[in-house]
C-alpha atoms as a PDB file:
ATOM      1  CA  UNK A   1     111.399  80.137  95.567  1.00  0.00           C
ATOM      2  CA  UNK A   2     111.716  83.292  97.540  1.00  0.00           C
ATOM      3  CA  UNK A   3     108.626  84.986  99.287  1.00  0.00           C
ATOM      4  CA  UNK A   4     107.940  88.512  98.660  1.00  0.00           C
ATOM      5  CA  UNK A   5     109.475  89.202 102.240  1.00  0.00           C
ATOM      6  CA  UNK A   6     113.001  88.061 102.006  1.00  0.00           C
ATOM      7  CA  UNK A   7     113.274  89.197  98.324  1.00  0.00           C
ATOM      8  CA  UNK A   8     112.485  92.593  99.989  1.00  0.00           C
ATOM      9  CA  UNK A   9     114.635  91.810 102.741  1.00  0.00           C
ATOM     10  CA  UNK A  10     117.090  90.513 100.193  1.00  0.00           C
ATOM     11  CA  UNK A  11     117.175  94.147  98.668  1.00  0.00           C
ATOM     12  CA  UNK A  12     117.327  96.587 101.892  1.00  0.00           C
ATOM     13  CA  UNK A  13     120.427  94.285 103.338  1.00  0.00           C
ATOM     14  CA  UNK A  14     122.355  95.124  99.747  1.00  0.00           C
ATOM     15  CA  UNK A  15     121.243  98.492 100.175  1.00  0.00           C
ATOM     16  CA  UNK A  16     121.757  99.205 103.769  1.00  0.00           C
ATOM     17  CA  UNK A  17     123.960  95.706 105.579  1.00  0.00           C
ATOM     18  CA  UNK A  18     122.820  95.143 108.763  1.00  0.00           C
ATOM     19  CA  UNK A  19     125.831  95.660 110.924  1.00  0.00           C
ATOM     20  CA  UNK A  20     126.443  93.222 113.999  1.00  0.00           C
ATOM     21  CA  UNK A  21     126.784  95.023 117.491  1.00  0.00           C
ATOM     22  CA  UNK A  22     129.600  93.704 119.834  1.00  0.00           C
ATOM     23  CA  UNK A  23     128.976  92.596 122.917  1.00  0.00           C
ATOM     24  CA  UNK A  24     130.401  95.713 124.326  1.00  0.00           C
ATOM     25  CA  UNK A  25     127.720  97.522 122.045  1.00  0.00           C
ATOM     26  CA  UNK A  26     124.960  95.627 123.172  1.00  0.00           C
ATOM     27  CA  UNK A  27     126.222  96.549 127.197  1.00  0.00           C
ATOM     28  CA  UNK A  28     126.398  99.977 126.461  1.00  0.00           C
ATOM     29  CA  UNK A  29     122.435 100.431 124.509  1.00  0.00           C
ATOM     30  CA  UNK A  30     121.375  98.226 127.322  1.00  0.00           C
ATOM     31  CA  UNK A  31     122.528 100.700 129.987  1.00  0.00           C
ATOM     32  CA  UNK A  32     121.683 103.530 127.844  1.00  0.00           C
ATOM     33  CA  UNK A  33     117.672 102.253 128.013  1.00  0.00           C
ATOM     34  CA  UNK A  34     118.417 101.439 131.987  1.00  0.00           C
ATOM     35  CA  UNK A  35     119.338 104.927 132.422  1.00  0.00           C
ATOM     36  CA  UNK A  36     116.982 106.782 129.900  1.00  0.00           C
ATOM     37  CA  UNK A  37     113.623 104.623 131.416  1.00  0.00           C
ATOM     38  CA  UNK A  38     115.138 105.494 135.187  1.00  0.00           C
ATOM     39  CA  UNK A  39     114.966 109.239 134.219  1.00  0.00           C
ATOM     40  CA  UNK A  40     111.326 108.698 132.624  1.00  0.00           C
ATOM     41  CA  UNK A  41     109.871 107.231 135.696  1.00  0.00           C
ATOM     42  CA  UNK A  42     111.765 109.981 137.971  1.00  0.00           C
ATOM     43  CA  UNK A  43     110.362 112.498 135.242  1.00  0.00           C
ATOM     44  CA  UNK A  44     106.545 110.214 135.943  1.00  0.00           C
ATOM     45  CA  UNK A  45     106.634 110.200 139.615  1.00  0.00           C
ATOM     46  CA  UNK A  46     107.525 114.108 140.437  1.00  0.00           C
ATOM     47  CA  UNK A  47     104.929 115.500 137.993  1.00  0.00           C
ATOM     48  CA  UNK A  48     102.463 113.068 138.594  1.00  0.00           C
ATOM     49  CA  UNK A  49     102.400 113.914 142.284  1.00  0.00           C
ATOM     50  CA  UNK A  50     102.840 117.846 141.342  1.00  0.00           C
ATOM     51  CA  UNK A  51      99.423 116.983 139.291  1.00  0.00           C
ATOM     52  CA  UNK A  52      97.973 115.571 142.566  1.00  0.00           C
ATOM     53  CA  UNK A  53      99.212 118.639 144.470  1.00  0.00           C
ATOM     54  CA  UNK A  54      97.449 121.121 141.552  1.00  0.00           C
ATOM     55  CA  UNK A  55      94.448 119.919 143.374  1.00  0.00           C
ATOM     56  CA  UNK A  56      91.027 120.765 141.118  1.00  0.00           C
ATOM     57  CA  UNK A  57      92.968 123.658 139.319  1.00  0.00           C
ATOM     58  CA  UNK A  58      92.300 121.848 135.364  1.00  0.00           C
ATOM     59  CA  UNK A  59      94.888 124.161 133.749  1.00  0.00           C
ATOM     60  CA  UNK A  60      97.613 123.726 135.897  1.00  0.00           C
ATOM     61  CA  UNK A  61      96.305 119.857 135.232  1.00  0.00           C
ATOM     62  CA  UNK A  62      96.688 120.056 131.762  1.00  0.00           C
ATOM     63  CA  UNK A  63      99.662 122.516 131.991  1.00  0.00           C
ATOM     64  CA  UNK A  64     101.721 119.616 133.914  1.00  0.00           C
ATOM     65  CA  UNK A  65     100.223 116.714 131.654  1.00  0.00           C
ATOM     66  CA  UNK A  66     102.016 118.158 128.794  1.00  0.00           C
ATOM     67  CA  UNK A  67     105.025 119.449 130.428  1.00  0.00           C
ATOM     68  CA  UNK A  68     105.344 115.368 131.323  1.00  0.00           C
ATOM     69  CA  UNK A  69     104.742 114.432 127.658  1.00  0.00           C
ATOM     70  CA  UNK A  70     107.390 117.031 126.665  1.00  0.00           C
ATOM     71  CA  UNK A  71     109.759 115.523 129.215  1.00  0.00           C
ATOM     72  CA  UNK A  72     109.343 111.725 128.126  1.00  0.00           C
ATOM     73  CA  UNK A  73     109.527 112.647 124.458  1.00  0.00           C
ATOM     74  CA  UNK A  74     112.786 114.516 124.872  1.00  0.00           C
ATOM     75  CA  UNK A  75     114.125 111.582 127.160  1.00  0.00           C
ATOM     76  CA  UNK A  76     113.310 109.122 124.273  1.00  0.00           C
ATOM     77  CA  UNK A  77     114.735 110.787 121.368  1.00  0.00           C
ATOM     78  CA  UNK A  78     117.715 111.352 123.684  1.00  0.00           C
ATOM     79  CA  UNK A  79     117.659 107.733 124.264  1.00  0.00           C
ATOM     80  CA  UNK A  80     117.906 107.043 120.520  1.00  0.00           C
ATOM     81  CA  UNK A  81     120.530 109.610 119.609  1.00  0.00           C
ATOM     82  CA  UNK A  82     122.682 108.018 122.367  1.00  0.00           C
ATOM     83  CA  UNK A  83     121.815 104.239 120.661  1.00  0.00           C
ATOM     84  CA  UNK A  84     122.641 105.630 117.182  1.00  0.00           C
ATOM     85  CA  UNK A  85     125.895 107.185 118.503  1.00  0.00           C
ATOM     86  CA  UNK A  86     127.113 103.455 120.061  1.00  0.00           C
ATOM     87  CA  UNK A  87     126.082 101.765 116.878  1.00  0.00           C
ATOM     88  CA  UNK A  88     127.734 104.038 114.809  1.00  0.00           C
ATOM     89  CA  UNK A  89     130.953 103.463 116.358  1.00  0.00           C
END
């Protein structure tokens, strides 16, 4: 008797097979996250020390706290257009 889980499971994979990634595949993600989480601790290390720099100035704080939000959230949804892209082919 099937749990609730893999008769769920059972389902999706009819609806939606889970492909299997070549090895080539699985290179290529991997240096796509090597590259993407290099960029997002360049991205950390520059604004965090241009947030030192701003000194007691709050706005220019804040200003540079979301600027490096912005910049890691457009790195990671880069990071997974690039995945879906390798996958896809």
């Amino acid at each position: 008797m099937k749990s609730a889980i893999e008769l769920a499971m059972s389902r999706l994979s009819k609806e939606a097979p889970i492909r299997k990634l070549t090895d080539q595949q699985k290179q290529r993600i991997a240096e796509i996250d090597s590259e993407i989480t290099a960029k997002i601790a360049e991205k950390k290390i520059f604004l965090e020390g241009e947030i030192t720099k701003s000194g007691n100035d709050p706005l220019a704080r804040d200003e540079l706290r979301r600027q490096l939000a912005h910049e890691i959230a457009r790195l990671e949804e880069k990071r997974d257009e690039k995945k879906e892209k390798v996958r896809g082919e």
